[in-house]
C-alpha atoms as a PDB file:
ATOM      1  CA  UNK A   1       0.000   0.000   0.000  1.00  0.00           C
ATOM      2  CA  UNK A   2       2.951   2.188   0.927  1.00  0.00           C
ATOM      3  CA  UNK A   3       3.939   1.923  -2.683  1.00  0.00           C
ATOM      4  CA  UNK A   4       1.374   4.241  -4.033  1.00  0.00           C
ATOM      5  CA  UNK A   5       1.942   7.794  -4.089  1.00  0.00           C
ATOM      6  CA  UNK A   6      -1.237   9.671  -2.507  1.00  0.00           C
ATOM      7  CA  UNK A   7      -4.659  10.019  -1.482  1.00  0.00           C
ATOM      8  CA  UNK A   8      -7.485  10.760  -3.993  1.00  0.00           C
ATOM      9  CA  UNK A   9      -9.887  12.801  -2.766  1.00  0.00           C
ATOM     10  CA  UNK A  10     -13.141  13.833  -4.792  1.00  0.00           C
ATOM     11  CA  UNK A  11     -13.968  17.240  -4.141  1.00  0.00           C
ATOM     12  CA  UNK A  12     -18.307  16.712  -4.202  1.00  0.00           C
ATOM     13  CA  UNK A  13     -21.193  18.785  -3.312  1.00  0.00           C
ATOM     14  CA  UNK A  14     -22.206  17.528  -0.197  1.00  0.00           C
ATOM     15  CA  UNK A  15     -21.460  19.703   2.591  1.00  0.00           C
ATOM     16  CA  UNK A  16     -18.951  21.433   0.382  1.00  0.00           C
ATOM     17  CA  UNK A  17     -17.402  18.132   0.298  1.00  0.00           C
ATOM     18  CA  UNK A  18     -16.221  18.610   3.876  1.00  0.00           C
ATOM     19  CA  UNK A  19     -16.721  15.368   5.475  1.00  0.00           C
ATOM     20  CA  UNK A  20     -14.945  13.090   2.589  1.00  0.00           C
ATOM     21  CA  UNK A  21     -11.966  16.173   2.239  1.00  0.00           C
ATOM     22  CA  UNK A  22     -11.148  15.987   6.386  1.00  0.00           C
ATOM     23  CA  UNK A  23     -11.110  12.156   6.235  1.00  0.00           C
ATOM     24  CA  UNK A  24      -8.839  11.972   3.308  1.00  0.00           C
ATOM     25  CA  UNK A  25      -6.300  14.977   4.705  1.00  0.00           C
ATOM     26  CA  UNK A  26      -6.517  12.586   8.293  1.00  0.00           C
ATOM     27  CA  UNK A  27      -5.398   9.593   5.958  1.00  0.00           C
ATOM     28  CA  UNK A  28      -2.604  11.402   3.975  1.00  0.00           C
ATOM     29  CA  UNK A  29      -1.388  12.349   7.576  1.00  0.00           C
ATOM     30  CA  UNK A  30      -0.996   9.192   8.961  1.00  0.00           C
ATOM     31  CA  UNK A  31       0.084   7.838   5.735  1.00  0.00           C
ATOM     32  CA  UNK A  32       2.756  10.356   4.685  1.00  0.00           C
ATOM     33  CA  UNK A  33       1.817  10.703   1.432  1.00  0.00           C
ATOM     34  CA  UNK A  34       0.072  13.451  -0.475  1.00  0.00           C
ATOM     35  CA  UNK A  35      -3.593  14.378  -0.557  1.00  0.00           C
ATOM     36  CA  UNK A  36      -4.923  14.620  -3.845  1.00  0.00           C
ATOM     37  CA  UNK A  37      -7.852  16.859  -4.331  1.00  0.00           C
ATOM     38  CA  UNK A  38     -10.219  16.533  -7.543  1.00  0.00           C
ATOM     39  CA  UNK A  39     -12.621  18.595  -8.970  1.00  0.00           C
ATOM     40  CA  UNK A  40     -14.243  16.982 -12.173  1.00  0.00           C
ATOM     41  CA  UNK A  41     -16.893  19.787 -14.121  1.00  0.00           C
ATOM     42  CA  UNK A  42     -18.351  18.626 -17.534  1.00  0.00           C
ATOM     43  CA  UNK A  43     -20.616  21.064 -19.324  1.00  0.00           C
ATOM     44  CA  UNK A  44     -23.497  18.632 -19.644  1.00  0.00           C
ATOM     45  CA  UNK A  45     -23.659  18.803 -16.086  1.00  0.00           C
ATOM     46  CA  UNK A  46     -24.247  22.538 -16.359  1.00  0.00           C
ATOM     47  CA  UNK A  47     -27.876  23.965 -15.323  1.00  0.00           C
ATOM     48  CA  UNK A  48     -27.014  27.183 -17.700  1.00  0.00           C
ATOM     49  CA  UNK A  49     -29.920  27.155 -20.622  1.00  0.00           C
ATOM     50  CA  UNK A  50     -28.422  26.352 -24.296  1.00  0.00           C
ATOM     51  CA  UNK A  51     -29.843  29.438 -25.569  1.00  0.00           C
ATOM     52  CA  UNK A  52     -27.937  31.821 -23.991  1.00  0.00           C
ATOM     53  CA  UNK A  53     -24.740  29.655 -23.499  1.00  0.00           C
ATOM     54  CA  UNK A  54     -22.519  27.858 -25.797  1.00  0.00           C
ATOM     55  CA  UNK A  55     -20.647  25.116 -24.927  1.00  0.00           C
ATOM     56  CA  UNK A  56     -16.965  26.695 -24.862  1.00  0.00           C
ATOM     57  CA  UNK A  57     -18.505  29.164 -22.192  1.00  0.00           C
ATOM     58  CA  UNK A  58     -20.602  26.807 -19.998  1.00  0.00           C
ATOM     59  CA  UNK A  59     -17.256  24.663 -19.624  1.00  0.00           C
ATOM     60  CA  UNK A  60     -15.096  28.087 -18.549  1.00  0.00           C
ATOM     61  CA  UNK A  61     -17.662  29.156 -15.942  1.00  0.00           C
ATOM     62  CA  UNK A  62     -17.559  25.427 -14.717  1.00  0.00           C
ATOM     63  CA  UNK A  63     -13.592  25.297 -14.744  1.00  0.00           C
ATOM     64  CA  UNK A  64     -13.213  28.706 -12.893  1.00  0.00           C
ATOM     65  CA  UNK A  65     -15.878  27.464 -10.391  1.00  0.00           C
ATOM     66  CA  UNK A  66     -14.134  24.366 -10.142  1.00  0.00           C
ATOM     67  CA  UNK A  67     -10.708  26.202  -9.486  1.00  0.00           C
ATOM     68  CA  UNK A  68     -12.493  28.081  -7.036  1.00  0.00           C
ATOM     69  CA  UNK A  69     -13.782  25.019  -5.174  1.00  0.00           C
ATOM     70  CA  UNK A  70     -10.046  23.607  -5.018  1.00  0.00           C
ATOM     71  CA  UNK A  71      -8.450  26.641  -3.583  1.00  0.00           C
ATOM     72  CA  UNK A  72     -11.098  26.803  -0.821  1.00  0.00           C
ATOM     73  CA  UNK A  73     -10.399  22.818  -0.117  1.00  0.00           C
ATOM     74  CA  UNK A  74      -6.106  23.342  -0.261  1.00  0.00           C
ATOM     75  CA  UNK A  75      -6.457  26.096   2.478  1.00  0.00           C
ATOM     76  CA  UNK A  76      -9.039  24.391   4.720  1.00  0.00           C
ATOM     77  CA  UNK A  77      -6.954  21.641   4.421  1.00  0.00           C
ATOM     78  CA  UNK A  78      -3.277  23.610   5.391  1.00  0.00           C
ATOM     79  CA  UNK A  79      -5.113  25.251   8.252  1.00  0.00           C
ATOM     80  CA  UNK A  80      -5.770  22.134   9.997  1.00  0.00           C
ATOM     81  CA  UNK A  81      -3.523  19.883   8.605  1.00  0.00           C
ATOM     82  CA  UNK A  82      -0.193  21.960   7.882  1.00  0.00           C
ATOM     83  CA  UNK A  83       2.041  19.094   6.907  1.00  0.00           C
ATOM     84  CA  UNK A  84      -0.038  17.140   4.328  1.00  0.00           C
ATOM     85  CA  UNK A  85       1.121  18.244   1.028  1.00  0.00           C
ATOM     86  CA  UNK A  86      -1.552  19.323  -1.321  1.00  0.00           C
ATOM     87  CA  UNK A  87      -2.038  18.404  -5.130  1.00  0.00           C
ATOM     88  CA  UNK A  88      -5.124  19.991  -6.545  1.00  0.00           C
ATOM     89  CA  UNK A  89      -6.522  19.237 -10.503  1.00  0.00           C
ATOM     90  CA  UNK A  90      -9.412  20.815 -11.932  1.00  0.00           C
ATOM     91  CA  UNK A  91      -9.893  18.074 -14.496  1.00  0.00           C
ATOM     92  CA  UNK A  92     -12.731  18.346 -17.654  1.00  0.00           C
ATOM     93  CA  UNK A  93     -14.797  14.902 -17.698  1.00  0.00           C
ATOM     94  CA  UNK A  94     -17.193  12.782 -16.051  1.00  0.00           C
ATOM     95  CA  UNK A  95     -16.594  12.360 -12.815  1.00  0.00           C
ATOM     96  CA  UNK A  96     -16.286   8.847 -12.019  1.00  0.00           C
ATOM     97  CA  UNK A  97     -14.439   8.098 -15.268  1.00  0.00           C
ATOM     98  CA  UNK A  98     -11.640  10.779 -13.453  1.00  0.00           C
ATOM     99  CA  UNK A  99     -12.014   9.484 -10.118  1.00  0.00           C
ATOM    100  CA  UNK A 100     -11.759   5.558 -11.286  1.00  0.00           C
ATOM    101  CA  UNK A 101      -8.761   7.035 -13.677  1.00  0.00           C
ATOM    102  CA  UNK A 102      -6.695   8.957 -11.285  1.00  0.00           C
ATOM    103  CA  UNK A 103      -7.412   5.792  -8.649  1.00  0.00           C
ATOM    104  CA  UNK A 104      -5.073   3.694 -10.213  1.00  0.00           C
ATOM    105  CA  UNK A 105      -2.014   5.382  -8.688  1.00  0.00           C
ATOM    106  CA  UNK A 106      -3.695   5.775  -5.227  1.00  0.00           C
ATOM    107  CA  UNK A 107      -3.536   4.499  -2.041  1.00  0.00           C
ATOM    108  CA  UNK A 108      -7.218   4.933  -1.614  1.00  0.00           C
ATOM    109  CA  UNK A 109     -10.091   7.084  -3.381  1.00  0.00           C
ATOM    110  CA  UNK A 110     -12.251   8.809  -1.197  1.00  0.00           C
ATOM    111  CA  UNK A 111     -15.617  10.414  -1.697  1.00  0.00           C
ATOM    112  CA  UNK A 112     -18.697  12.071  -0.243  1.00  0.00           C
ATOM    113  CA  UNK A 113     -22.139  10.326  -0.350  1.00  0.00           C
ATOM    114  CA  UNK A 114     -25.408  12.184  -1.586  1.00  0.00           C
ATOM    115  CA  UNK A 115     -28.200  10.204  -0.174  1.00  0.00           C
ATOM    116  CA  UNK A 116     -31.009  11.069  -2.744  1.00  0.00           C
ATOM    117  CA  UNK A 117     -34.639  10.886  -0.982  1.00  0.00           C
ATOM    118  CA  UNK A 118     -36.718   8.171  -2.682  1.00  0.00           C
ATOM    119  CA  UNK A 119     -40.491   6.466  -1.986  1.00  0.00           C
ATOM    120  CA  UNK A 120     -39.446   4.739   1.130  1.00  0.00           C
ATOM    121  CA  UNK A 121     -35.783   5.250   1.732  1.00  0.00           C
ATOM    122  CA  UNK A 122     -32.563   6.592  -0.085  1.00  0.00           C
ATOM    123  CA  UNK A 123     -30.225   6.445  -3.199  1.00  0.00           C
ATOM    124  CA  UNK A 124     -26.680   6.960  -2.738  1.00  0.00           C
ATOM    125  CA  UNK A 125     -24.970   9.355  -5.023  1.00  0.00           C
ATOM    126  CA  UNK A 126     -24.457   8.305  -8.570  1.00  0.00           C
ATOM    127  CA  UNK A 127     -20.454   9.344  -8.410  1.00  0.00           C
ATOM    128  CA  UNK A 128     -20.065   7.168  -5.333  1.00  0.00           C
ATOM    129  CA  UNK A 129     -21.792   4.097  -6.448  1.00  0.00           C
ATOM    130  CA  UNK A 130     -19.828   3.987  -9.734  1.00  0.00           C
ATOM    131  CA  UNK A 131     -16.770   4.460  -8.104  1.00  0.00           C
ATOM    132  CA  UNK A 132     -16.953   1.824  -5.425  1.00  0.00           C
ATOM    133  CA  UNK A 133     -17.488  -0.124  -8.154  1.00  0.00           C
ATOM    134  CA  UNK A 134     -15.684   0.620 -11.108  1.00  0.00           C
ATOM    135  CA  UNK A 135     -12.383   1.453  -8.826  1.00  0.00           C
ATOM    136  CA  UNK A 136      -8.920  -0.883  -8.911  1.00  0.00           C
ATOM    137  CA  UNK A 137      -8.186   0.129  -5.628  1.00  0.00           C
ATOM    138  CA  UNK A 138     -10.440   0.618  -1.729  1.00  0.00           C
ATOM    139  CA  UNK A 139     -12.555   3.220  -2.251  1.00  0.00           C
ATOM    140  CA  UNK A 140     -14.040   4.875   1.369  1.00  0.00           C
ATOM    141  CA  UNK A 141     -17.189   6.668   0.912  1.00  0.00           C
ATOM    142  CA  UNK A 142     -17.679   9.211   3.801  1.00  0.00           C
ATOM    143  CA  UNK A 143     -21.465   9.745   5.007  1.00  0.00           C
ATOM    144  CA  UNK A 144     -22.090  12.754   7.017  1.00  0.00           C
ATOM    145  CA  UNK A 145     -19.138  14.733   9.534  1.00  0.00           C
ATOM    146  CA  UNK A 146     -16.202  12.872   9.751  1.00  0.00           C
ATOM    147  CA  UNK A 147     -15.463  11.112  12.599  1.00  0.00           C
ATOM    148  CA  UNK A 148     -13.623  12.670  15.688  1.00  0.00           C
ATOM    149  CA  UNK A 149     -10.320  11.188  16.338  1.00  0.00           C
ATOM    150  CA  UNK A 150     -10.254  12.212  20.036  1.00  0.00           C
ATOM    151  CA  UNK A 151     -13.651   9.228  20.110  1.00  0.00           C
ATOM    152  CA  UNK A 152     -11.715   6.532  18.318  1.00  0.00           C
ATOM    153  CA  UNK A 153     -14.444   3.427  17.675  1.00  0.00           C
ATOM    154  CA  UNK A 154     -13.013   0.310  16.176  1.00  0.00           C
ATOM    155  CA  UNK A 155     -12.542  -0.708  12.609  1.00  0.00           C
ATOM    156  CA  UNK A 156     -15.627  -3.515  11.388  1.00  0.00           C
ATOM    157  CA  UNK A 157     -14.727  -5.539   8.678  1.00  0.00           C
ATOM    158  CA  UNK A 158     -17.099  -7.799   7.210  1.00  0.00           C
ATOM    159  CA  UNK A 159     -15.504 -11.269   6.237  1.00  0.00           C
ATOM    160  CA  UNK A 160     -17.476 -13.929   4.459  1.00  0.00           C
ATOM    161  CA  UNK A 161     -15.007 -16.226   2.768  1.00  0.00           C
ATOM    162  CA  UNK A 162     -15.101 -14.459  -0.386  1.00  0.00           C
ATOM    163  CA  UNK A 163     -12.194 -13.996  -3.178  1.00  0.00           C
ATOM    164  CA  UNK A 164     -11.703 -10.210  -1.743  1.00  0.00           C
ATOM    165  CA  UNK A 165     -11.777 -11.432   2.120  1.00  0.00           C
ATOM    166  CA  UNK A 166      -8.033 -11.328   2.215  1.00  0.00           C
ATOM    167  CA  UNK A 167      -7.698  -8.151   0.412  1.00  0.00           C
ATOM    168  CA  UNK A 168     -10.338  -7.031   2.962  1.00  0.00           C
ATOM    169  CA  UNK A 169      -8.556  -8.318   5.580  1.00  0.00           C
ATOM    170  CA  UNK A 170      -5.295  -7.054   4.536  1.00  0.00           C
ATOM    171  CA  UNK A 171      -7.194  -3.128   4.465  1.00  0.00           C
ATOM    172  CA  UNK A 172      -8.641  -3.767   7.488  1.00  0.00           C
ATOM    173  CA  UNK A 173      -5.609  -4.909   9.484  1.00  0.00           C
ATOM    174  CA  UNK A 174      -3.617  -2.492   7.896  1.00  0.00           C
ATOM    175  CA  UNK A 175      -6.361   0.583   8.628  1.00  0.00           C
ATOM    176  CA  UNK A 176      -6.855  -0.722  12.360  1.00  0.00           C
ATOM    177  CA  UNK A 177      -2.862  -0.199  12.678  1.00  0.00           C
ATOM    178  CA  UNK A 178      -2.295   2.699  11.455  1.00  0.00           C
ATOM    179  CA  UNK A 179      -4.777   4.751  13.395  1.00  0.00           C
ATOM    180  CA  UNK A 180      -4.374   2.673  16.617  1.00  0.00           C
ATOM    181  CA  UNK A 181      -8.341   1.377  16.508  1.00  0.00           C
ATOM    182  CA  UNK A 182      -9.143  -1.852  17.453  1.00  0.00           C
ATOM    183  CA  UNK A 183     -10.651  -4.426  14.918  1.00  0.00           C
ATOM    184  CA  UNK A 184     -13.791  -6.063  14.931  1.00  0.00           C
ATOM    185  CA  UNK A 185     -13.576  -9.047  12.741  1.00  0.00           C
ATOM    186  CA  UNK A 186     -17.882 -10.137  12.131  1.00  0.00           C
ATOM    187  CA  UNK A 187     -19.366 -12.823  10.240  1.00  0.00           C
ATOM    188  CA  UNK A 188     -23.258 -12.688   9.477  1.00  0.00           C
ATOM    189  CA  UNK A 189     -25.441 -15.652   8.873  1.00  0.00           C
ATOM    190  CA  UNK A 190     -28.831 -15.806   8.629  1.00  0.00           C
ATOM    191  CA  UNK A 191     -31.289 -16.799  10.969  1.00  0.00           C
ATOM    192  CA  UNK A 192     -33.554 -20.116  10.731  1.00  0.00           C
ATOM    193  CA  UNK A 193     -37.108 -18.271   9.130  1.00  0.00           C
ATOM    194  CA  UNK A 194     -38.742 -21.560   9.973  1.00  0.00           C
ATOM    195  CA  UNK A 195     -37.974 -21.078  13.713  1.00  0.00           C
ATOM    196  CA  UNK A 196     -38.646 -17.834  13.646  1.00  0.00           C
ATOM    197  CA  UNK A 197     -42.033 -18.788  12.111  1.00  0.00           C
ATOM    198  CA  UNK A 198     -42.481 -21.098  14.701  1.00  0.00           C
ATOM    199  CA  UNK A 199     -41.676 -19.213  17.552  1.00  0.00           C
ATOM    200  CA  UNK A 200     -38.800 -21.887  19.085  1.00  0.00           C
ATOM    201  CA  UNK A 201     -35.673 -20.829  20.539  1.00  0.00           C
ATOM    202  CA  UNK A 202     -33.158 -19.689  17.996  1.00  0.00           C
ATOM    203  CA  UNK A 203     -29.605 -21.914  18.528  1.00  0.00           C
ATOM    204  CA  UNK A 204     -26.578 -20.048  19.165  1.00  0.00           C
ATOM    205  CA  UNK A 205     -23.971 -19.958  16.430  1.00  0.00           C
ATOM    206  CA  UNK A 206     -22.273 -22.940  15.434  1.00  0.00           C
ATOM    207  CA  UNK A 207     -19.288 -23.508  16.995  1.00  0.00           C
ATOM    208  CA  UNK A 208     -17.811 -23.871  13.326  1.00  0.00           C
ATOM    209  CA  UNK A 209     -18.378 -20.950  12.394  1.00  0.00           C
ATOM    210  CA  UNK A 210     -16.390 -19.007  15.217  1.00  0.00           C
ATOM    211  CA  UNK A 211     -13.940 -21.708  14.490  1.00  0.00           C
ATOM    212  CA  UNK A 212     -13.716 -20.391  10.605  1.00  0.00           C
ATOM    213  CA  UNK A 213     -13.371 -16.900  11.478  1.00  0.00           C
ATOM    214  CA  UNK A 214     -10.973 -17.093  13.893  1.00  0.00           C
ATOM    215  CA  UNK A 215      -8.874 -18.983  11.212  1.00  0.00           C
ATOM    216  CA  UNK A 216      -9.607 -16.344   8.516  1.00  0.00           C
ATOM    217  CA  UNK A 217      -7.975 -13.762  10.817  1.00  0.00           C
ATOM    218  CA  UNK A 218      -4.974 -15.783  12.582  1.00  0.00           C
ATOM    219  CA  UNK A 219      -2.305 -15.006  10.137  1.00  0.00           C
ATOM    220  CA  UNK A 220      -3.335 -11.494   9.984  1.00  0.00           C
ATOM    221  CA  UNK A 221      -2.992 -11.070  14.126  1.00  0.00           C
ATOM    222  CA  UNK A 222       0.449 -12.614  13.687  1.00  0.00           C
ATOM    223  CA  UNK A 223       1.008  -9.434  11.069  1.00  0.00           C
ATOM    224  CA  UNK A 224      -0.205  -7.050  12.810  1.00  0.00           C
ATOM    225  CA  UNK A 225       0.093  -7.699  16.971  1.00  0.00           C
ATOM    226  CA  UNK A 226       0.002  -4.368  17.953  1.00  0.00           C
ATOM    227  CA  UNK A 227      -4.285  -4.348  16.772  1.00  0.00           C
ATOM    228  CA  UNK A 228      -6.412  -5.931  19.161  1.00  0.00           C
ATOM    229  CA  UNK A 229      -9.147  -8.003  17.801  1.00  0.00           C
ATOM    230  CA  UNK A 230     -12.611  -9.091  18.744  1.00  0.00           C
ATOM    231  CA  UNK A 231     -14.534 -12.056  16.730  1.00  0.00           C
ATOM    232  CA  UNK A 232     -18.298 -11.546  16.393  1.00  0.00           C
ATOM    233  CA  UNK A 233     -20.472 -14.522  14.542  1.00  0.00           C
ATOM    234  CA  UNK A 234     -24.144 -12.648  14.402  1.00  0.00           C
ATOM    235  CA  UNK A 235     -27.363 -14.366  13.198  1.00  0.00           C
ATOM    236  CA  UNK A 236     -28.741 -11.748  11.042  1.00  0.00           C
ATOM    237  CA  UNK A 237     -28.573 -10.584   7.287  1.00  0.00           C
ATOM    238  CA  UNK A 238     -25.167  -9.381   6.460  1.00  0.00           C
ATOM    239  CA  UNK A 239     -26.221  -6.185   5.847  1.00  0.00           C
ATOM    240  CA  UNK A 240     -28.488  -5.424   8.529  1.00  0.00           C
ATOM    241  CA  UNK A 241     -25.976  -7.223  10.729  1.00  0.00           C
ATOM    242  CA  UNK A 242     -22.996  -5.266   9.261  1.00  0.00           C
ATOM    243  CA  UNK A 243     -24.711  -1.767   9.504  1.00  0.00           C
ATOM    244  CA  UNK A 244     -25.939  -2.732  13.185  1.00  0.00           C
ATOM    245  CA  UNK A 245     -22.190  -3.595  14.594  1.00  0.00           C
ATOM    246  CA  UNK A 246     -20.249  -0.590  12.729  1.00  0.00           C
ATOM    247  CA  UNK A 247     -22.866   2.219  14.307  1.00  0.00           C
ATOM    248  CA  UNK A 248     -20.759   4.645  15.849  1.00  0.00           C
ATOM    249  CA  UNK A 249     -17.385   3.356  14.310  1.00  0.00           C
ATOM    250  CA  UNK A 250     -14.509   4.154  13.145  1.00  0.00           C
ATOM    251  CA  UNK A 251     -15.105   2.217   9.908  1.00  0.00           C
ATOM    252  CA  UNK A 252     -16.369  -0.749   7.963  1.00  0.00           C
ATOM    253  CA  UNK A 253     -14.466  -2.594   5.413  1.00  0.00           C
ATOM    254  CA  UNK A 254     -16.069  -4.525   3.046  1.00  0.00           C
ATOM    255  CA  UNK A 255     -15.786  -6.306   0.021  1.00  0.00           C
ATOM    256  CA  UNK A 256     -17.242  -6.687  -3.522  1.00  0.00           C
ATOM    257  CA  UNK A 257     -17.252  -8.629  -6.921  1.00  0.00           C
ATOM    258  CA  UNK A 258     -14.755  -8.889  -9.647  1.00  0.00           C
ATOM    259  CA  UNK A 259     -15.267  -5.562 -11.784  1.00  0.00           C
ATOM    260  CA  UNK A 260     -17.737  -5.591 -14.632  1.00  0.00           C
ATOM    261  CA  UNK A 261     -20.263  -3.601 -16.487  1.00  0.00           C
ATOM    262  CA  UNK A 262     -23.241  -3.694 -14.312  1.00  0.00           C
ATOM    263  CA  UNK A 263     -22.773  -1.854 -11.388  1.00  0.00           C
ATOM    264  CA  UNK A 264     -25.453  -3.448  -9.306  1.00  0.00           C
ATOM    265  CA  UNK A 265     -24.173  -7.127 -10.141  1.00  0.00           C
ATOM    266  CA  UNK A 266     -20.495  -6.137  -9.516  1.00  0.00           C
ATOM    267  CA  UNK A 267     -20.935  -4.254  -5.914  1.00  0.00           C
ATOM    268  CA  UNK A 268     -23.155  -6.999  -4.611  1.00  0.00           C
ATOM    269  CA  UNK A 269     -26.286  -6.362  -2.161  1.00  0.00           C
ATOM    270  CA  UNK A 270     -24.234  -5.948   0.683  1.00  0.00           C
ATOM    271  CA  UNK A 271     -21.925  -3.783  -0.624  1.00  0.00           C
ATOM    272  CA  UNK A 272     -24.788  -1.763  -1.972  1.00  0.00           C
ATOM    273  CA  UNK A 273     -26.491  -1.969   0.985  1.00  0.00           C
ATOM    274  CA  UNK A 274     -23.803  -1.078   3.532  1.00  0.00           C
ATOM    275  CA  UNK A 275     -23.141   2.422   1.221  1.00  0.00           C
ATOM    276  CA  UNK A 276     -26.813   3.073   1.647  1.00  0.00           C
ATOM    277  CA  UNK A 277     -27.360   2.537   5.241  1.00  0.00           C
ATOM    278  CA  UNK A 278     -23.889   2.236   7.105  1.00  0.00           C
ATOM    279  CA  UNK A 279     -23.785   5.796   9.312  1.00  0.00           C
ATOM    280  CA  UNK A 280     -20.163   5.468   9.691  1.00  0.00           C
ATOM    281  CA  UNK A 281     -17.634   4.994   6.479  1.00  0.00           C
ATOM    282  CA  UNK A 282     -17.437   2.209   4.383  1.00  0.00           C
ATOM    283  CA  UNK A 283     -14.362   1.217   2.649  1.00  0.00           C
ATOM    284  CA  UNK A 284     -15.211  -1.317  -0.167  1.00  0.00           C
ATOM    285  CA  UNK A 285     -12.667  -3.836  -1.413  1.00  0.00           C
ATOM    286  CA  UNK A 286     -12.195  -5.284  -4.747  1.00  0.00           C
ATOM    287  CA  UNK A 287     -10.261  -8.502  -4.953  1.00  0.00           C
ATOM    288  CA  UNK A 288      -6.647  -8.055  -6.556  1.00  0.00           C
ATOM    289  CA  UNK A 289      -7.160  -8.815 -10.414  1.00  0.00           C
ATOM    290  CA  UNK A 290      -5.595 -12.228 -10.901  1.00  0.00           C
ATOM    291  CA  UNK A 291      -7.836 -13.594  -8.139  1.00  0.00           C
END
């Protein structure tokens, strides 16, 4: 991880892009590498009416906004963070083809979330989703204020068995240790419907299954012995389960499909529905390419 040369940070919207920018600067920090802030315009993202516009003009206004927007991120960022050095681009394209782009040669990508309000419940920000998704590398999507660092939580990672666990498990570790958090290592199954149905006592989790996950994380406690580590095996849905355990955390690391096309087949549902619901930030985890 070392080997990459910054932070990629996506300067967004949402609360002037705030949140994502102080987690990222935080990151760069404790990483010693650079932050890298972003500002992708495009002029069909412009709200200026053709008629009065042409394209040449909508797609100045946008860049000198844009420009505008990264100066105001570099010095929030020097004020409170005085040693992370800054890279800012003003870059003209579609956002997540930038942000997937310029992730290559990052440590980590980093964005805000726009929860859009729908009939019964949310839709996370299209920038985000496509990201998380399309990335090489962990992307961390950043929902609301960042968290404090003087009210450390502990770093949830979600480990199922999957071709990205170890990759998940090597962020996670690695995350846990350089912040000083503690790790929660959690595996979700789900619970018997028929006994639910029939209102008998629901068995405790199989001793097999604490068993597995203890395994799955062994080697990475030898790593790393300065993180302490906690095992949880909870009978629930992963992502109910997931979202439950990481409320009030430091972070949760999860991880998602090979990369392909369809967004919604290569995140997954829980990797979908962590971003939606998970009140703390969610790094997602693609598995290295030759797995």
């Amino acid at each position: 991880m070392d080997s990459q040369r910054y932070v990629l940070v996506g300067l967004g919207e949402a609360q002037d892009g705030l949140p994502a920018l102080g987690w990222a600067a935080r990151e760069a920090q404790v990483r010693h590498q650079d932050l890298h802030i972003v500002r992708a315009y495009h002029w069909a993202d412009s709200l200026v009416p053709w008629e009065t516009s042409t394209e040449r003009a909508i797609s100045a206004d946008l860049r000198q906004h844009a420009e505008t927007r990264l100066q105001q991120a570099a010095t929030h960022v020097a004020q409170r963070w005085p040693d992370v050095a800054i890279r800012r681009t003003a870059i003209d394209g579609v956002a997540w083809d930038v942000l997937v782009e310029l992730g290559v040669h990052a440590a980590v990508t980093v964005l805000g979330s726009r929860h859009l309000s729908t009939f019964g419940g949310t839709v996370l920000g299209s920038v985000s989703t496509v990201v998380a998704a399309r990335s090489i590398g962990p992307v961390v999507v950043v929902e609301g204020a960042a968290a404090d660092p003087a009210e450390p939580g502990s770093v949830v990672v979600g480990v199922d068995g999957s071709p990205a666990t170890q990759d998940v498990l090597a962020f996670a570790f690695d995350h846990a240790s350089r912040h000083e958090r503690p790790l929660r290592a959690v595996f979700c199954w789900r619970p018997d419907l028929i006994a639910a149905m029939q209102w008998r006592p629901e068995p405790p989790p199989p001793e097999r299954a604490d068993r597995w996950l203890a395994a799955a994380v062994a080697g990475w406690q030898e790593k790393f012995p300065d993180v302490g580590v906690h095992r949880a095996v909870v009978r629930d849905h992963p992502v109910s389960g997931l979202v439950a355990e990481s409320t009030a955390q430091d972070l949760l690391v999860v991880g998602s499909h090979s990369r392909h096309a369809r967004v919604g087949g290569l995140l997954g549902s829980v990797s979908q529905g962590v971003l939606h619901h998970a009140t703390c930030p969610v790094a997602v985890v693609h598995p290295r390419i030759d797995a």
